[in-house]
Protein backbone atom coordinates (compact mmCIF):
# COMPACT_ATOMS: atom_id res chain seq x y z
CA UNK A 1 0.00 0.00 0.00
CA UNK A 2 1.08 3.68 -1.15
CA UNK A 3 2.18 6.06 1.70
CA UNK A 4 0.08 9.14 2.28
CA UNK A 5 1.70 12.58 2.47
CA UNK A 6 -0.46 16.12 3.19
CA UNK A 7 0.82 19.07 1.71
CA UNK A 8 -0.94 22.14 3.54
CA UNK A 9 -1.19 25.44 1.13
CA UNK A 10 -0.63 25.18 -2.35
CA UNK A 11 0.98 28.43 -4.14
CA UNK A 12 4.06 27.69 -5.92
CA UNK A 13 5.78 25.22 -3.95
CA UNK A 14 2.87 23.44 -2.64
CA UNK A 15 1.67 22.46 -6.22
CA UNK A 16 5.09 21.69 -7.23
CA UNK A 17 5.88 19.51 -4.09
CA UNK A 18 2.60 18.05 -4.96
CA UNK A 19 3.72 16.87 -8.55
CA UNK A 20 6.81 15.92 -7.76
CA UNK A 21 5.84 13.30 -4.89
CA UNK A 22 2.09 12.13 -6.69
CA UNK A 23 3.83 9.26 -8.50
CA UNK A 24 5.31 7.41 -5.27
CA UNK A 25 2.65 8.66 -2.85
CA UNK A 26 -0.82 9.24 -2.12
CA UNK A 27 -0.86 12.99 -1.68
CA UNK A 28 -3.56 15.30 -0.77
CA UNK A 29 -3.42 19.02 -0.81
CA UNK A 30 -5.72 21.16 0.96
CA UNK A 31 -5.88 25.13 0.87
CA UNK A 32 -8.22 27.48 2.40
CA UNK A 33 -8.15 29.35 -1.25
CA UNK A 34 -8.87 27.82 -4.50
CA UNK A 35 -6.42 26.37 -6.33
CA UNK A 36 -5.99 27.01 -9.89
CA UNK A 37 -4.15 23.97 -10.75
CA UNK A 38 -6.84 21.64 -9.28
CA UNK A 39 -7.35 20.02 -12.84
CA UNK A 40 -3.95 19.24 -13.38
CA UNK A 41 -3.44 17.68 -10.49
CA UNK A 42 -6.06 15.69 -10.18
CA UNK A 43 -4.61 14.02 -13.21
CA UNK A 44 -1.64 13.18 -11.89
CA UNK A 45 -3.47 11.31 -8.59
CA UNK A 46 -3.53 14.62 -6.10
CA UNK A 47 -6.50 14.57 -4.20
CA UNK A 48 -7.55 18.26 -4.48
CA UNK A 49 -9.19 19.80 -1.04
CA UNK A 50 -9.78 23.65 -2.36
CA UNK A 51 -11.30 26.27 -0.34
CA UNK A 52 -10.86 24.96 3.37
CA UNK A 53 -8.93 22.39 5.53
CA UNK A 54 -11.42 19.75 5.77
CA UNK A 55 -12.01 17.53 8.87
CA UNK A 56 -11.67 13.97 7.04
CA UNK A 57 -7.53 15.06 6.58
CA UNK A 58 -7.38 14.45 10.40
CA UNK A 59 -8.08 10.85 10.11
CA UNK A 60 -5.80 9.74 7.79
CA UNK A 61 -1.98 8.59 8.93
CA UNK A 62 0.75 9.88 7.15
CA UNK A 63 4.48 9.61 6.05
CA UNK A 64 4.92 13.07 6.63
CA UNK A 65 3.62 16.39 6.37
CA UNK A 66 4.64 19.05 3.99
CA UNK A 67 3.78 22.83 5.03
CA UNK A 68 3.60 26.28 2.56
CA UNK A 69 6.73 28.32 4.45
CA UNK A 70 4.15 31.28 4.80
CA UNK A 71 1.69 29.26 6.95
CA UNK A 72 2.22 30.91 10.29
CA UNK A 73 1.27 27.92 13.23
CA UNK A 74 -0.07 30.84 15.34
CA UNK A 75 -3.90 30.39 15.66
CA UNK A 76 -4.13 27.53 13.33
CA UNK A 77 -6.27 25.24 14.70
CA UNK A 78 -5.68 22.55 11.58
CA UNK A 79 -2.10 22.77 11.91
CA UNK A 80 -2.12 22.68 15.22
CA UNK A 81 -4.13 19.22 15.74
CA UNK A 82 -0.83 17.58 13.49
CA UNK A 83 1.82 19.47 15.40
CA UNK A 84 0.34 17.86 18.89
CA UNK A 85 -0.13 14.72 17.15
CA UNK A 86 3.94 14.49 17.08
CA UNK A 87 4.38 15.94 13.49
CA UNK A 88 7.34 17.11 11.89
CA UNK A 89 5.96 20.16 9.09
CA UNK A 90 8.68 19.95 6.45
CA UNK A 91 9.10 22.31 3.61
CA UNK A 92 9.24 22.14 0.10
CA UNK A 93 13.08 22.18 -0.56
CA UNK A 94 13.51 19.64 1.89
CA UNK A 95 11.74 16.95 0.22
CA UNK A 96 12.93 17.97 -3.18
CA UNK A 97 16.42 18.13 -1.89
CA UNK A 98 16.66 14.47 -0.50
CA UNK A 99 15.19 13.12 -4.00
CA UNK A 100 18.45 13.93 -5.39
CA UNK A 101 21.93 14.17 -5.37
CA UNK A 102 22.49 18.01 -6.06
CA UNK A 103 25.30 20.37 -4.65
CA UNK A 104 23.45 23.27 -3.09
CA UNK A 105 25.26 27.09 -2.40
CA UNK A 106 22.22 28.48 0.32
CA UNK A 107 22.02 32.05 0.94
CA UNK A 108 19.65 33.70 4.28
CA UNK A 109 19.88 36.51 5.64
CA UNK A 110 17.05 39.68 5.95
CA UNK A 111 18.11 41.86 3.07
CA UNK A 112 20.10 41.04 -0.50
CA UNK A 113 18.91 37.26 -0.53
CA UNK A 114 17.04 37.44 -3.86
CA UNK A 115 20.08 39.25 -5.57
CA UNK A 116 23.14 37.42 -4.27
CA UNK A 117 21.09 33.73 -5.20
CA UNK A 118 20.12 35.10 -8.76
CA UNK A 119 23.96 36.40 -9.53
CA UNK A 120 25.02 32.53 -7.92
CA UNK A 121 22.83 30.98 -10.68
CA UNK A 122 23.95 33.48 -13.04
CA UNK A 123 27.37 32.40 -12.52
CA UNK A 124 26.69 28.69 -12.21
CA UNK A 125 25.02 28.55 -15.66
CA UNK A 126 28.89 28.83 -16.78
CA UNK A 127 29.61 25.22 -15.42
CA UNK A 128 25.97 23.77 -16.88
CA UNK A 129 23.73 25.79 -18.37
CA UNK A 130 21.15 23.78 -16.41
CA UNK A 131 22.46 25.52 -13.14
CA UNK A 132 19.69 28.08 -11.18
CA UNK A 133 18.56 29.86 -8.92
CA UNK A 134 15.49 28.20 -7.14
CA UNK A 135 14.16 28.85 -3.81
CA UNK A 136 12.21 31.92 -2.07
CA UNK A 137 13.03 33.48 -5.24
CA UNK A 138 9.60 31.82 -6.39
CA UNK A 139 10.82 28.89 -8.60
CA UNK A 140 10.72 25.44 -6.52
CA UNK A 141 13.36 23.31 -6.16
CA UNK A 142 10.82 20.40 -6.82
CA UNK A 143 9.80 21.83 -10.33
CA UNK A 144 14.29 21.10 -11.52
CA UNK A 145 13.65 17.66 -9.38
CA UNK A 146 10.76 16.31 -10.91
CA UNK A 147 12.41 17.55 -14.58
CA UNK A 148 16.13 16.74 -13.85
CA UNK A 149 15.97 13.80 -11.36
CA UNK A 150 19.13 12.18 -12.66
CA UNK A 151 21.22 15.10 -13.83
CA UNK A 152 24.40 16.19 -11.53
CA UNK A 153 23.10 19.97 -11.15
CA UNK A 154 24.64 22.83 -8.42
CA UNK A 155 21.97 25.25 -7.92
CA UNK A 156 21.48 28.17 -5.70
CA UNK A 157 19.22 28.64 -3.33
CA UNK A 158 17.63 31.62 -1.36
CA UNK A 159 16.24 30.67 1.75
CA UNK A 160 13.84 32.62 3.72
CA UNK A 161 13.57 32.14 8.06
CA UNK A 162 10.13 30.51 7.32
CA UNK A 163 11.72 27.68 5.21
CA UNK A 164 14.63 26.76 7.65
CA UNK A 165 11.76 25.93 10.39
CA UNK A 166 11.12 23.12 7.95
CA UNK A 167 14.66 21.86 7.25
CA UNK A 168 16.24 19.03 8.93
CA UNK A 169 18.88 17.38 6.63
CA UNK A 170 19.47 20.22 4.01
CA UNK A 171 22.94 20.53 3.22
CA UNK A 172 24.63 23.11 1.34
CA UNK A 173 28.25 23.04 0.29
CA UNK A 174 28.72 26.55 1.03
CA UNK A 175 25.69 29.03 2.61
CA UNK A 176 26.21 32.49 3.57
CA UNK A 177 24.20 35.34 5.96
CA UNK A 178 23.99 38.54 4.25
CA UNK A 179 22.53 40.55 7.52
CA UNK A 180 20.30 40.40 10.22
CA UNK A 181 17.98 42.86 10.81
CA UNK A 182 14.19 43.15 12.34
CA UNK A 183 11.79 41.73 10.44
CA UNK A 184 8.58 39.42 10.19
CA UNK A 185 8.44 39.52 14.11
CA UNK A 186 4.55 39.07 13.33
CA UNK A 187 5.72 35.71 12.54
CA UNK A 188 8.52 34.31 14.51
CA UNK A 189 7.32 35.50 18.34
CA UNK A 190 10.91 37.57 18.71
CA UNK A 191 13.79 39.13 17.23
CA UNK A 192 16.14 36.46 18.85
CA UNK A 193 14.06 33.26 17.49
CA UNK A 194 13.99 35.29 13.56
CA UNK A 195 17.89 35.47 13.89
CA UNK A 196 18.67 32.11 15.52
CA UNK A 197 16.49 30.44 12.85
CA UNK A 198 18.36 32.45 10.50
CA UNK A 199 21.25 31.23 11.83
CA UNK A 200 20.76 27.13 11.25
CA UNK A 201 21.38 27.76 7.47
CA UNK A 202 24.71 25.71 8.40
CA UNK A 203 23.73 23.58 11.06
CA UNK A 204 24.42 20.41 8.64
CA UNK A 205 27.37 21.85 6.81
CA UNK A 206 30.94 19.31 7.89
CA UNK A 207 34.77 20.69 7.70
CA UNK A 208 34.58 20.54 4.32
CA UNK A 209 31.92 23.08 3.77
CA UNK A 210 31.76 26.92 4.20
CA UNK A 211 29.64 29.17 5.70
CA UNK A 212 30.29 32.99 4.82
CA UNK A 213 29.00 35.55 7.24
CA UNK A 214 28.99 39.09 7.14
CA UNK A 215 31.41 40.73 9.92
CA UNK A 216 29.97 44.15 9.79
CA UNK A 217 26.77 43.24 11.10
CA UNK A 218 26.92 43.35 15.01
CA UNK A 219 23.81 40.47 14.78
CA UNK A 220 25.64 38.55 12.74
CA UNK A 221 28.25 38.48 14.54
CA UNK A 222 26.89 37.83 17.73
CA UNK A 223 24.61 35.05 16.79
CA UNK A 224 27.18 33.12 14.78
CA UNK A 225 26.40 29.67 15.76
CA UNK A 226 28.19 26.32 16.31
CA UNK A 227 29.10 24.58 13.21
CA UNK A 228 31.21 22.22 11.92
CA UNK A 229 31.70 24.53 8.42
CA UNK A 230 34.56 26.48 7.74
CA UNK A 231 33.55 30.18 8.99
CA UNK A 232 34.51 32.93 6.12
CA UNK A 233 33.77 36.57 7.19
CA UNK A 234 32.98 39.13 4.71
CA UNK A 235 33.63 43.07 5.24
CA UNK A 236 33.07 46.41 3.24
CA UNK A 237 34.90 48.33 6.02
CA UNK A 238 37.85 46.06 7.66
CA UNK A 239 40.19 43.09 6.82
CA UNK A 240 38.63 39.79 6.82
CA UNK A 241 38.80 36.50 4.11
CA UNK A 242 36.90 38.00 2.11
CA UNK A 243 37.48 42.12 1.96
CA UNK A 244 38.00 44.97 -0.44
CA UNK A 245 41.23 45.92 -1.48
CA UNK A 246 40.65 50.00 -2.45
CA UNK A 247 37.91 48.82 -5.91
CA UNK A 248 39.82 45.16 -5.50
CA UNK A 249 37.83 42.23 -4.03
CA UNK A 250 39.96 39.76 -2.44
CA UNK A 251 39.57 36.15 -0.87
CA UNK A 252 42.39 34.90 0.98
CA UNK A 253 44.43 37.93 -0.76
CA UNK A 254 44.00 36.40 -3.88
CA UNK A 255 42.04 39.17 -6.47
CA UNK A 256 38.78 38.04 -7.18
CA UNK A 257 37.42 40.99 -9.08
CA UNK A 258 37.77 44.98 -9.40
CA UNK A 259 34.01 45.99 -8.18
CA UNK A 260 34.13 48.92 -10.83
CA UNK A 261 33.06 46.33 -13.23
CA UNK A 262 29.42 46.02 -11.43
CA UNK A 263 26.25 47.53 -13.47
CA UNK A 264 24.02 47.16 -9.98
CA UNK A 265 24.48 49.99 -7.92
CA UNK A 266 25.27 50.61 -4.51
CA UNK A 267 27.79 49.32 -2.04
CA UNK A 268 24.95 46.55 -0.46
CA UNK A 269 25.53 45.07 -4.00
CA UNK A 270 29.39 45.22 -3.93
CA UNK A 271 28.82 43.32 -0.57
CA UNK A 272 26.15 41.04 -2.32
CA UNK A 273 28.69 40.54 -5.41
CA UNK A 274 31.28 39.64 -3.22
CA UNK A 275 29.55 36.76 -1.56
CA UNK A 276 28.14 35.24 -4.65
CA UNK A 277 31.36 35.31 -6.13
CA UNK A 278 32.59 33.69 -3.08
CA UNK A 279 30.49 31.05 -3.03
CA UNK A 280 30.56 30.30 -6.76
CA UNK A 281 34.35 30.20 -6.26
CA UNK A 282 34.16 27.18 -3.76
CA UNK A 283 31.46 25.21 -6.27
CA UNK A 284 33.96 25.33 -8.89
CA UNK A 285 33.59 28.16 -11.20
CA UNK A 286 37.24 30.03 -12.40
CA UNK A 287 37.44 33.41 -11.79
CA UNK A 288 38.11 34.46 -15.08
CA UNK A 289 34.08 33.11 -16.02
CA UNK A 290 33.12 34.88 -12.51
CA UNK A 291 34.13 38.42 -13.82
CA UNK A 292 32.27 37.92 -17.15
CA UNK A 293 29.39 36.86 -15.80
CA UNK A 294 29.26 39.86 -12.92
CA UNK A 295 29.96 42.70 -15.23
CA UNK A 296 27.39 41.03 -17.47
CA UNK A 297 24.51 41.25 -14.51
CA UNK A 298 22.09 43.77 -14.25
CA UNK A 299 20.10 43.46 -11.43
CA UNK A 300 17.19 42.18 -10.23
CA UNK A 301 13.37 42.94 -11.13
CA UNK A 302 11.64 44.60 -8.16
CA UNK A 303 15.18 45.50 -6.44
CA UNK A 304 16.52 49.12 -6.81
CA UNK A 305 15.17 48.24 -10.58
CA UNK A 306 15.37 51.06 -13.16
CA UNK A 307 12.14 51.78 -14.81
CA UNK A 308 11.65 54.83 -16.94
CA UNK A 309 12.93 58.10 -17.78
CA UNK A 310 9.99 60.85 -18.00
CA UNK A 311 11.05 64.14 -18.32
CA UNK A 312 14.55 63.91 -17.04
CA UNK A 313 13.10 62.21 -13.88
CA UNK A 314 14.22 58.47 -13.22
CA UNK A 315 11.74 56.13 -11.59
CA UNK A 316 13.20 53.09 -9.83
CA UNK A 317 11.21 49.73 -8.38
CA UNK A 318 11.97 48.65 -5.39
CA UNK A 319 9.40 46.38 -4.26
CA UNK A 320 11.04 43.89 -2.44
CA UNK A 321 11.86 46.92 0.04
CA UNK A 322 9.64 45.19 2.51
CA UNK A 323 11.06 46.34 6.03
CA UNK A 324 12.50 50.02 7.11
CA UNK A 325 16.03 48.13 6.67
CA UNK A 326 15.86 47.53 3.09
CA UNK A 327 14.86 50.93 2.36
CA UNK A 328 17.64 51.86 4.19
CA UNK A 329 19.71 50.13 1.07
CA UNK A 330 17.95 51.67 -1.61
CA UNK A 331 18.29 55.29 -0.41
CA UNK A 332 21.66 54.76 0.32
CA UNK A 333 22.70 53.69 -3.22
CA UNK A 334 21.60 57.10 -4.37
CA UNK A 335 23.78 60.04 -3.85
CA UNK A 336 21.44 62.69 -4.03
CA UNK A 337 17.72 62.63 -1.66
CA UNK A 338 14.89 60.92 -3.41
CA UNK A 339 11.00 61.00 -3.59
CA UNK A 340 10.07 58.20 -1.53
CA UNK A 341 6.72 56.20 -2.04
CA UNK A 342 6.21 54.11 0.86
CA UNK A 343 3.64 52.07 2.78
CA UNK A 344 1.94 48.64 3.20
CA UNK A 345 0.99 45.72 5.16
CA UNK A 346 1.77 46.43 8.35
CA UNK A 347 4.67 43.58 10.12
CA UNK A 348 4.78 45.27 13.99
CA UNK A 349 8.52 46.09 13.58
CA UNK A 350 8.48 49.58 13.79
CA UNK A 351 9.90 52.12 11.60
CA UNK A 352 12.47 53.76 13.91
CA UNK A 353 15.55 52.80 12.53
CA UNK A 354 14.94 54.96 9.10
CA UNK A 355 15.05 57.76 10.96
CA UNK A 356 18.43 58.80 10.53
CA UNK A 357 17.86 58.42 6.93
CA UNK A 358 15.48 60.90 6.29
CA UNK A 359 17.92 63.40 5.31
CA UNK A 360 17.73 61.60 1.92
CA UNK A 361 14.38 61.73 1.87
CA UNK A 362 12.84 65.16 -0.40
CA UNK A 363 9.32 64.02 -0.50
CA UNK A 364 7.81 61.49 0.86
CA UNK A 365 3.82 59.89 -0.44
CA UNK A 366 2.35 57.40 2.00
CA UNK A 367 -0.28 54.69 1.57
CA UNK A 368 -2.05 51.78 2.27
CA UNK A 369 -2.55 50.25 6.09
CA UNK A 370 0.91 52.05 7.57
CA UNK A 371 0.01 55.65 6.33
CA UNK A 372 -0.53 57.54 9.27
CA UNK A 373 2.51 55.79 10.96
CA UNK A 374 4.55 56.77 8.35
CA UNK A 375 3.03 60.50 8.36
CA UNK A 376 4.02 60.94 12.08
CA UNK A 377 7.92 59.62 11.20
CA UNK A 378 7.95 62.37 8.33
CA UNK A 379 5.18 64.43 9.32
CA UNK A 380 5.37 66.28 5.72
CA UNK A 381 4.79 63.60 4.00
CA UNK A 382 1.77 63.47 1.76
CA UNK A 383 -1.03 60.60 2.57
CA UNK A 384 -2.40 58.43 -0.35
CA UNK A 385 -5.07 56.03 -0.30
CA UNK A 386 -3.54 53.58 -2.70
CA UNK A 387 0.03 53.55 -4.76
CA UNK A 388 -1.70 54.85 -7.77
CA UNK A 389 -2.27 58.25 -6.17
CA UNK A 390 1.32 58.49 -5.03
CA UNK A 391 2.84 57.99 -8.50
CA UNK A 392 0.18 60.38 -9.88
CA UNK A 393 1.60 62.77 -6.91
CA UNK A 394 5.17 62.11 -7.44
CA UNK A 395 5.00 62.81 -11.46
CA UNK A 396 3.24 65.99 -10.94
CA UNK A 397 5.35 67.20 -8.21
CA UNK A 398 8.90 65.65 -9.74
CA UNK A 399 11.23 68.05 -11.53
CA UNK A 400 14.45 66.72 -14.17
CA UNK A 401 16.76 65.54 -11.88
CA UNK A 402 14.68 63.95 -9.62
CA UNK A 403 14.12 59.99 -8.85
CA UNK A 404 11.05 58.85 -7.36
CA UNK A 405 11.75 55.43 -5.64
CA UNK A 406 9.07 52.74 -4.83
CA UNK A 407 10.26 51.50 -1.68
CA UNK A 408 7.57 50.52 0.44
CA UNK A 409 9.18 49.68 4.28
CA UNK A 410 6.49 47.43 4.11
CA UNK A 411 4.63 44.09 2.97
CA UNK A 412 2.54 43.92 0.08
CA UNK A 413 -0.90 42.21 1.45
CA UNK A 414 -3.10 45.05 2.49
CA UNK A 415 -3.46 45.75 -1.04
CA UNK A 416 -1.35 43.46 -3.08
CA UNK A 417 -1.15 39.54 -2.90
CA UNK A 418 2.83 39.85 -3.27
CA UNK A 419 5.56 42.85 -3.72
CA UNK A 420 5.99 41.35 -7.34
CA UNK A 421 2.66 42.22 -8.24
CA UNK A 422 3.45 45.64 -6.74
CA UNK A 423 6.35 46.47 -8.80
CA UNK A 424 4.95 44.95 -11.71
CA UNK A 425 1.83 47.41 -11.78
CA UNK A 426 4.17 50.21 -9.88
CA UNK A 427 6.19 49.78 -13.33
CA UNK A 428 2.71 49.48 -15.36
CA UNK A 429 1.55 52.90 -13.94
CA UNK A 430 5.42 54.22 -14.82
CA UNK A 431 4.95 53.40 -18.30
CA UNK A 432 1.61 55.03 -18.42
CA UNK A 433 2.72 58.38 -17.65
């Protein structure tokens, strides 16, 4: 008799878990939305429970349980009845990851995760061209699995806090933390359990393996944990094994690349260059096919992303901004003060630590659920119902010269199902103008 496994929330990885496992296992896949791909999997043998978590998934024993990352356990009664019944909620990656044989370079950390794993796959393609990026970045590791069981692939992977509650036996050759700053605290209980979790991106890493951590972040620093990996600090400001030598990036004093060559802007991406170089260094690739490949890169969507010129204003993207932290980035890579459009969902972490930022702010147009907290940090700043009105505000207010910057401080959900659906109609409304 088949084994039964429960995947709970579908989105991307839930569906792709899904297909991957349905031709070993009896799966069933419940989601208090409806699920799009209901048809499709229902061909395949998935037993399809759209809509809500029904009660007749509570009888049923099963091999294990796989759980959407996003699925908070607060207040969840369903989830809760498994969790007291002794069960283990896995993620996505890893069940995909123990299908297969794989190398793995694993990158955490609060801000910079989506760019440093898309640069890695950039510069793993030049070993196999079948080499990614899969991960938080929204393409599941169980979609290259179920397509490339047998192939020998090294693929990076950006890991969020939510997925490392589900990992046991993940190993990565070499994983790295970018930062550590506050964030989803809505989530996690406390700032200590978001960075400790953080944190056990290395936990199964041997001698052998590496684990790059950033030495100019005090959190960092003073979480670094126990691990059998070989510890590699990273600094923009002092000497460590992996520094800057005036434009010259070194490892072990041996160059690595001149950072002048970099199209993405801003020192957080020197920093974010550095590691994936790093890290691509240790799975193999030469450094004369890393410097190609970074002076090739420009950037990622929704990140400090160039839009449009109108009118000698420049309109940038950056979405992903979802905490006060990562806006911190963005207005730092610009050297002259911006027009900030800001506001979202709001994730109780408080907007305090911007403050000393401000000075780059010119103008600032607020919306969605954090509005008023953002008008009494910059009391002139202009309040918006929705984004919409803010761009419409910033174009008629802008003069040449100018950038207006999308960087919300926030998450996307009070008016948005994800930031990329943000940007994407942020850069829509750009267009339009």
């Amino acid at each position: 008799m088949r084994k039964k496994v429960l995947v709970v929330g579908a989105a991307l990885s839930g569906v792709a878990v899904a297909k991957l496992l349905a031709p070993n296992y009896d799966v069933y896949l419940t989601d208090l939305k409806e699920i799009p791909e209901q048809e499709e999997l229902e061909a395949l043998g998935v037993r399809v429970f759209p809509g809500k978590h029904p009660s007749l998934l509570k009888v049923l024993d099963y091999a294990f349980i796989v759980k959407n990352p996003g699925i908070p356990l607060q207040n969840n009664e369903f989830l809760s009845y498994f969790k007291e019944r002794g069960y283990f909620f896995f993620n996505e990656i890893e069940i995909a990851s123990s299908l297969v044989n794989y190398r793995y370079g694993a990158i955490t950390g609060t801000n910079g995760k989506t760019t440093t794993t898309t640069l890695l796959g950039e510069l793993l393609k030049k070993a196999n061209k079948l080499n990614c990026a899969v991960g938080n970045n929204g393409l599941p590791l169980s979609d290259i699995v179920r397509e490339y069981p047998h192939e020998q692939l090294t693929l990076a992977v950006e890991v969020a806090g939510f997925q490392l509650l589900g990992m046991q036996r993940f190993h990565p050759e070499v994983s790295a933390c970018l930062n550590l700053t506050p964030d989803h605290v809505d989530y996690f209980g406390d700032l200590e359990s978001y960075y400790r979790t953080k944190m056990s991106i290395c936990k199964n890493q041997t001698s052998e393996d590496w684990f790059i951590y950033n030495l100019d972040d005090e959190n960092v620093v003073k979480y670094l944990p126990q691990t059998d990996a070989k510890l590699i600090s990273f600094s923009l400001t002092q000497k460590a094994d992996l520094y800057l030598d005036g434009y010259q990036v070194k490892l072990f004093a041996e160059d690595l690349f001149d950072y002048r060559i970099l199209k993405i802007v801003g020192m957080h991406n020197v920093a974010n260059a550095m590691v994936a170089a790093a890290m691509a260094y240790k799975l193999g690739i030469s450094i004369e096919d890393i410097i190609i490949t970074l002076s090739e890169f420009k950037g990622v969507e929704h990140r400090i992303q160039f839009v449009r010129e109108v009118a000698g204003v420049k309109y940038y993207n950056d979405s992903k901004g979802t905490n006060p932290d990562s806006t911190i980035v963005a207005l730092k890579a610009f050297e002259k003060p911006v027009i900030l459009l800001a506001g979202g969902y709001d994730k109780k972490t408080g907007f305090d630590s911007i403050k000393p930022y401000l000075d780059k702010v010119k103008r600032m147009y607020v919306f969605g659920e954090t509005k008023d907290q953002l008008k009494e940090l910059y009391p002139e700043a202009i309040i918006c119902e929705k984004m919409s009105e803010a761009i419409a505000l910033a174009h008629q207010s802008a003069v040449s010269g100018d950038i207006v910057l999308l960087s919300p401080m926030c998450a996307s959900w009070d008016q948005f199902p994800n930031y990329e659906v943000r940007g994407q109609e942020f850069a829509k409304q750009v267009e339009e103008l």
